[in-house]
N, C-alpha and C. Protein backbone atom coordinates (compact mmCIF):
# COMPACT_ATOMS: atom_id res chain seq x y z
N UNK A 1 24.89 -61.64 -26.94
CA UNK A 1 24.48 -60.41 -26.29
C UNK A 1 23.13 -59.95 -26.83
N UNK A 2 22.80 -60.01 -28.39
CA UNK A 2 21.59 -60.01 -28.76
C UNK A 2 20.05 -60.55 -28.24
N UNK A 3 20.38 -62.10 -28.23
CA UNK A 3 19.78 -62.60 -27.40
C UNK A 3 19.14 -62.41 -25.79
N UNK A 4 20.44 -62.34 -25.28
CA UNK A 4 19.96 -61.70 -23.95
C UNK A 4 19.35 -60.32 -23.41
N UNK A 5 19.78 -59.52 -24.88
CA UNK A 5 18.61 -57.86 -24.79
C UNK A 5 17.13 -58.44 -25.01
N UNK A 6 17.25 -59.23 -25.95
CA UNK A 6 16.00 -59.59 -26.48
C UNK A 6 14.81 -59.79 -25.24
N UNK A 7 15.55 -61.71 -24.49
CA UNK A 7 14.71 -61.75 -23.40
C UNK A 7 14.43 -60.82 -22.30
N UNK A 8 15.24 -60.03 -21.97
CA UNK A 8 15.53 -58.72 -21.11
C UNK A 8 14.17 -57.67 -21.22
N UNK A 9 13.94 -58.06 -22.62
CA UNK A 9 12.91 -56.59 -23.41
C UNK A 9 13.58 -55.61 -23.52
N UNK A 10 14.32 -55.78 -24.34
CA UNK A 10 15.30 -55.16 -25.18
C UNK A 10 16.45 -54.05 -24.27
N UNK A 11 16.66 -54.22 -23.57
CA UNK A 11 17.24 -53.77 -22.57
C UNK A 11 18.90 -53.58 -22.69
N UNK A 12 19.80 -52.82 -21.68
CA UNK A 12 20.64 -52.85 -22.43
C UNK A 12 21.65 -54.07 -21.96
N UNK A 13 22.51 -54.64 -22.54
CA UNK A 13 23.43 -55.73 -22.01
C UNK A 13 24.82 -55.27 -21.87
N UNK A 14 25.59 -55.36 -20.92
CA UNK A 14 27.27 -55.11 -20.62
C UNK A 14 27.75 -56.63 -20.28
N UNK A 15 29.02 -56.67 -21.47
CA UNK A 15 29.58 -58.03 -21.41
C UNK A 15 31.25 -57.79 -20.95
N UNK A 16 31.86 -58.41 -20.18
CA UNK A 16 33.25 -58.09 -20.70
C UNK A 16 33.69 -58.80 -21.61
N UNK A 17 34.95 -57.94 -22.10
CA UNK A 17 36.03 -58.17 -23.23
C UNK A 17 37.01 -58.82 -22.92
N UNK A 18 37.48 -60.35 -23.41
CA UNK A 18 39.05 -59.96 -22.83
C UNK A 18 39.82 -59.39 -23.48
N UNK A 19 40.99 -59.02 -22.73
CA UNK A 19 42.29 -58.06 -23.23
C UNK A 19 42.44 -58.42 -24.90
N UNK A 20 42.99 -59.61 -24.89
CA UNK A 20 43.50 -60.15 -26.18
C UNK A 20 42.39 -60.50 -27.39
N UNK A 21 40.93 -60.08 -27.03
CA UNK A 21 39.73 -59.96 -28.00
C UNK A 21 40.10 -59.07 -28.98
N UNK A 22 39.91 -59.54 -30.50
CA UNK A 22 39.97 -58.78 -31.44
C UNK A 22 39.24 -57.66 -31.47
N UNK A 23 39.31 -56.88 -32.16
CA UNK A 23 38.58 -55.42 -32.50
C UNK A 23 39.40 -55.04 -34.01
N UNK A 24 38.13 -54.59 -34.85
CA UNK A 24 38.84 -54.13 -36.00
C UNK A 24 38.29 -52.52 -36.07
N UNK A 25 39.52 -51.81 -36.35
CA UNK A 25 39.55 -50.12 -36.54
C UNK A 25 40.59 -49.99 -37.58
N UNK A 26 39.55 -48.73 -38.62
CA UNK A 26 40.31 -48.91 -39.86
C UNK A 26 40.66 -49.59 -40.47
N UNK A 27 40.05 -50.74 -40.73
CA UNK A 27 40.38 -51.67 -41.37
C UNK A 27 41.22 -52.92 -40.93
N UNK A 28 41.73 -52.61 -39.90
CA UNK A 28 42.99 -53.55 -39.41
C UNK A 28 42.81 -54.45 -38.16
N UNK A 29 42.80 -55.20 -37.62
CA UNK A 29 42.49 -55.71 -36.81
C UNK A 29 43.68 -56.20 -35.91
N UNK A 30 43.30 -55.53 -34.41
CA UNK A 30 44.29 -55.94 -33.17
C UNK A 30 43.53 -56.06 -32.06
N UNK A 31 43.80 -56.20 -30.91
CA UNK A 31 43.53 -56.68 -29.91
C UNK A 31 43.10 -55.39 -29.46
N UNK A 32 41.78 -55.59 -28.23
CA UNK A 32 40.85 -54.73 -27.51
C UNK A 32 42.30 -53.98 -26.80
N UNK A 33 43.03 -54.52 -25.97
CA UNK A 33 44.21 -53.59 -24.94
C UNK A 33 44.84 -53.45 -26.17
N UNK A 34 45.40 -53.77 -27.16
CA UNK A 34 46.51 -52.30 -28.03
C UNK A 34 46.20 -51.26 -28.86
N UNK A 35 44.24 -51.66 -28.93
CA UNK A 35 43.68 -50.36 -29.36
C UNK A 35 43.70 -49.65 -28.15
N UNK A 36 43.20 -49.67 -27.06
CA UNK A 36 43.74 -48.67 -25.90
C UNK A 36 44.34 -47.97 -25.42
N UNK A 37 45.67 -48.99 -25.15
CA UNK A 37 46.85 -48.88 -24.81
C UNK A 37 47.78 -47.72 -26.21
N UNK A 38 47.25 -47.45 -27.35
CA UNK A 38 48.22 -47.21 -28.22
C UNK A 38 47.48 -46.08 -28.73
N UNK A 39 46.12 -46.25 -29.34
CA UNK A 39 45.10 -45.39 -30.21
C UNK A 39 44.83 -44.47 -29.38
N UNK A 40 43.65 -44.72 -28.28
CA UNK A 40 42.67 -44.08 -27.61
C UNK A 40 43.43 -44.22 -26.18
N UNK A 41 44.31 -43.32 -25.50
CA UNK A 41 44.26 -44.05 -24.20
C UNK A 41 43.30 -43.82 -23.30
N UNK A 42 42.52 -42.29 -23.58
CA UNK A 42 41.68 -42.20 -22.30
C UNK A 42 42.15 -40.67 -21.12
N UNK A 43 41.53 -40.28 -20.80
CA UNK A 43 41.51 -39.73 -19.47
C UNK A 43 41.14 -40.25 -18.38
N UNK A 44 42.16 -39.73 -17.67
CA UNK A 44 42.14 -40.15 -15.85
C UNK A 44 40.43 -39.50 -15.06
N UNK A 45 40.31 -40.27 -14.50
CA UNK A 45 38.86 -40.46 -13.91
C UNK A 45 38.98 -40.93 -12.41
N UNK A 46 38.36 -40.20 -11.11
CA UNK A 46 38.74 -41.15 -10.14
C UNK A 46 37.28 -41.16 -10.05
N UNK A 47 37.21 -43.11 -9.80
CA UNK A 47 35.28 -43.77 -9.49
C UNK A 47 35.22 -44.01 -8.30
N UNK A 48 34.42 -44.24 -7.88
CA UNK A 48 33.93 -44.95 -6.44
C UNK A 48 33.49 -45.88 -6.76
N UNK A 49 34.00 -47.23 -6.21
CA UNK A 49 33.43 -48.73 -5.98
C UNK A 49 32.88 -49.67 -4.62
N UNK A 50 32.20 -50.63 -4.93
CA UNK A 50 32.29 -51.15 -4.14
C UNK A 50 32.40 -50.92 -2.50
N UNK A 51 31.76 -50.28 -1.68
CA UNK A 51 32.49 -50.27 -0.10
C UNK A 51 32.72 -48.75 -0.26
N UNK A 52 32.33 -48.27 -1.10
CA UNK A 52 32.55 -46.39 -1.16
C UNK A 52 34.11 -46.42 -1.43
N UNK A 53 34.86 -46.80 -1.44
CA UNK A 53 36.32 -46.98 -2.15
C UNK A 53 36.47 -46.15 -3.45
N UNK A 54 37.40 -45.31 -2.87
CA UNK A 54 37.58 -44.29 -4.90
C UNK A 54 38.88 -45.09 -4.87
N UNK A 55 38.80 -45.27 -6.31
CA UNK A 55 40.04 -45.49 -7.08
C UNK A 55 40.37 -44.57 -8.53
N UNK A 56 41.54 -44.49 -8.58
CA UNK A 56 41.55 -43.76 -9.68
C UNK A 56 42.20 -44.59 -11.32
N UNK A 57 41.08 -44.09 -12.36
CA UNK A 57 41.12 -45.10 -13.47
C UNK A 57 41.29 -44.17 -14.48
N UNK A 58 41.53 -44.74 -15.68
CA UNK A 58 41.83 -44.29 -17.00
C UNK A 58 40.99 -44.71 -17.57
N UNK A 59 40.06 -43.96 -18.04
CA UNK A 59 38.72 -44.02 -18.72
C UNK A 59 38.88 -44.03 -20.26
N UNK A 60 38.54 -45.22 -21.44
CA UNK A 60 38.34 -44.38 -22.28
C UNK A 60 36.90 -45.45 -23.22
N UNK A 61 36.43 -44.89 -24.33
CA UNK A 61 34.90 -45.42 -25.02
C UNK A 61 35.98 -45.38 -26.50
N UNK A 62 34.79 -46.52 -26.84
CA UNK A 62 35.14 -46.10 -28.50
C UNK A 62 33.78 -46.85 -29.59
N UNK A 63 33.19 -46.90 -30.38
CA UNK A 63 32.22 -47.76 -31.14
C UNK A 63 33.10 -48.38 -32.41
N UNK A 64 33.74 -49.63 -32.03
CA UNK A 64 34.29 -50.80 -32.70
C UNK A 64 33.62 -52.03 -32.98
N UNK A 65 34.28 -52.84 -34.35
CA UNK A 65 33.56 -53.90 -34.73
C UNK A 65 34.62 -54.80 -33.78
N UNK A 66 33.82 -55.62 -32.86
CA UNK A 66 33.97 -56.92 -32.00
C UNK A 66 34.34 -58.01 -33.03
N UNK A 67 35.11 -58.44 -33.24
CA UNK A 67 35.45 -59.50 -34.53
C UNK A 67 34.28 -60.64 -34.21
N UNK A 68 34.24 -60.70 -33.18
CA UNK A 68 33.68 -62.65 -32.35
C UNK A 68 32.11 -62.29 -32.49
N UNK A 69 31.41 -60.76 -32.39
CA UNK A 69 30.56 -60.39 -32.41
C UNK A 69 29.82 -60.36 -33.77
N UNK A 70 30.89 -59.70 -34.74
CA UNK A 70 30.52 -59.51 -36.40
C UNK A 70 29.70 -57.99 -36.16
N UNK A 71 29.84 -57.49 -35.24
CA UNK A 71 29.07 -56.24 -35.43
C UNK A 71 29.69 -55.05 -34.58
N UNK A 72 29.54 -53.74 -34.56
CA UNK A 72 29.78 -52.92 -33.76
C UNK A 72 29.28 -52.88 -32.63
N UNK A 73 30.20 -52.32 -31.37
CA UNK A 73 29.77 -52.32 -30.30
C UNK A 73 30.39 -51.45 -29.87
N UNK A 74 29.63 -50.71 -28.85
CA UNK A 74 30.38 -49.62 -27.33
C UNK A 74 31.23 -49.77 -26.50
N UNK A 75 32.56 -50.22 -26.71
CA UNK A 75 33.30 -50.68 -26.03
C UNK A 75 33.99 -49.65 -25.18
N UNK A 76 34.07 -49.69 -23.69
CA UNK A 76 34.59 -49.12 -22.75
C UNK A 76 35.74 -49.93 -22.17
N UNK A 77 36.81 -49.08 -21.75
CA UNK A 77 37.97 -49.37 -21.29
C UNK A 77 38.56 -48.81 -20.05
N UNK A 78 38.68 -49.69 -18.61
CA UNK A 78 38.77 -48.81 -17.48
C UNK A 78 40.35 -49.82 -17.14
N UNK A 79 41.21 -48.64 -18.07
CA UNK A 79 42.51 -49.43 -17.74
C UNK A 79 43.34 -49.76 -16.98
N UNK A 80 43.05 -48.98 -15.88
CA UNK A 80 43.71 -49.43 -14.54
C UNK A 80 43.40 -50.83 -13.80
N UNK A 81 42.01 -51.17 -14.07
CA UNK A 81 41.95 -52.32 -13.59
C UNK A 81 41.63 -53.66 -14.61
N UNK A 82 42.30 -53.60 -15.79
CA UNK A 82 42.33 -53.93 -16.99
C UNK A 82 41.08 -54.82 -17.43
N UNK A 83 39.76 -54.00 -17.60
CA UNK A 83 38.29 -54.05 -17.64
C UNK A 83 38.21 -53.68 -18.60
N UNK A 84 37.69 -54.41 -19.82
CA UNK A 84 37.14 -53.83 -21.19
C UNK A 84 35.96 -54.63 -20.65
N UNK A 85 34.50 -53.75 -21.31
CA UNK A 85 33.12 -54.08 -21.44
C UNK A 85 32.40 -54.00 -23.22
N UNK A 86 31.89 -54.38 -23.60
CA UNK A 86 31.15 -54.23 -24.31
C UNK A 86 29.52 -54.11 -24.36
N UNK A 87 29.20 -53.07 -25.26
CA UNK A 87 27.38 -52.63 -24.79
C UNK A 87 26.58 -52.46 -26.12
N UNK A 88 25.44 -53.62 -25.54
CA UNK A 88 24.59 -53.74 -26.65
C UNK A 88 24.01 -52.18 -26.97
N UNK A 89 22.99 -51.59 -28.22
CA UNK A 89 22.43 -50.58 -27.89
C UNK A 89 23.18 -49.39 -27.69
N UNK A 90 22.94 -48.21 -27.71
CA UNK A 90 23.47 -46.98 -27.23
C UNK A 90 22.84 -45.91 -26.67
N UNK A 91 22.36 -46.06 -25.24
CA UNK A 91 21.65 -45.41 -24.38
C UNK A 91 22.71 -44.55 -23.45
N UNK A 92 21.93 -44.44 -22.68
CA UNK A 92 23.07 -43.87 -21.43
C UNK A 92 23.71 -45.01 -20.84
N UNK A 93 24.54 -45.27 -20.34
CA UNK A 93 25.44 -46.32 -19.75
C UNK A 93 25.08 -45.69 -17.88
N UNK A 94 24.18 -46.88 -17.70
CA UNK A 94 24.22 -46.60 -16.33
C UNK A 94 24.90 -47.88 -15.66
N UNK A 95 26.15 -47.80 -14.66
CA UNK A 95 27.03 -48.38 -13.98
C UNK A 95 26.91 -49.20 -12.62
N UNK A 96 25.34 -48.63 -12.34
CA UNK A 96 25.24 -48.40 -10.37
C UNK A 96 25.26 -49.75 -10.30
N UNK A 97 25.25 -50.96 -11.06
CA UNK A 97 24.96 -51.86 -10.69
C UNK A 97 25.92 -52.85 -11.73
N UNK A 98 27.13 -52.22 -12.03
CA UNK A 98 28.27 -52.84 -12.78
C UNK A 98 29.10 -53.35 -11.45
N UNK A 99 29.81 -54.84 -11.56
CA UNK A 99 30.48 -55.12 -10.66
C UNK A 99 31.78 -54.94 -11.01
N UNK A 100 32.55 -54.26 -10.29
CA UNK A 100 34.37 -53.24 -10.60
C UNK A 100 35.00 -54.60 -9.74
């Protein structure tokens, strides 16, 4: 993900997570969905996707170390459609052009 901000010009990068990707919080290390699912769940959010389509999601953020990464990252969680992202940088998170 470094890499690709780099060539970008430093820009920001959104990767997904899968579910079963490590994440360590507090010391302990479990999987991206049972920090979610258990810690942080999130508030309900309804988005618009795709085709003007609202759906309604469970939103939640957190800044965790990515085990596979070795570093912290912005990890977002849109659990209804079981979407973890990860984000280089910490700017504004603009979406308009995230594919749901």
């Amino acid at each position: 993900m470094d890499e690709a901000a780099k060539e970008s010009g430093g820009s920001q990068v959104i990767s997904q997570l899968r579910k079963n990707q490590n994440i360590e919080y507090r010391g302990r290390i479990r999987s991206v969905e049972s920090y979610f699912n258990s810690i942080n769940k999130g508030i309900d959010q309804i988005i618009r996707v795709r085709g003007g389509k609202e759906i309604k999601v469970t939103v939640s953020s957190a800044r965790l170390k990515v085990s596979s990464h070795s570093k912290k990252r912005f990890v977002i969680a849109l659990n209804s459609m079981f979407k973890f992202s990860a984000i280089t940088g910490l700017r504004k998170v603009n979406f308009s052009g995230f594919v749901l």
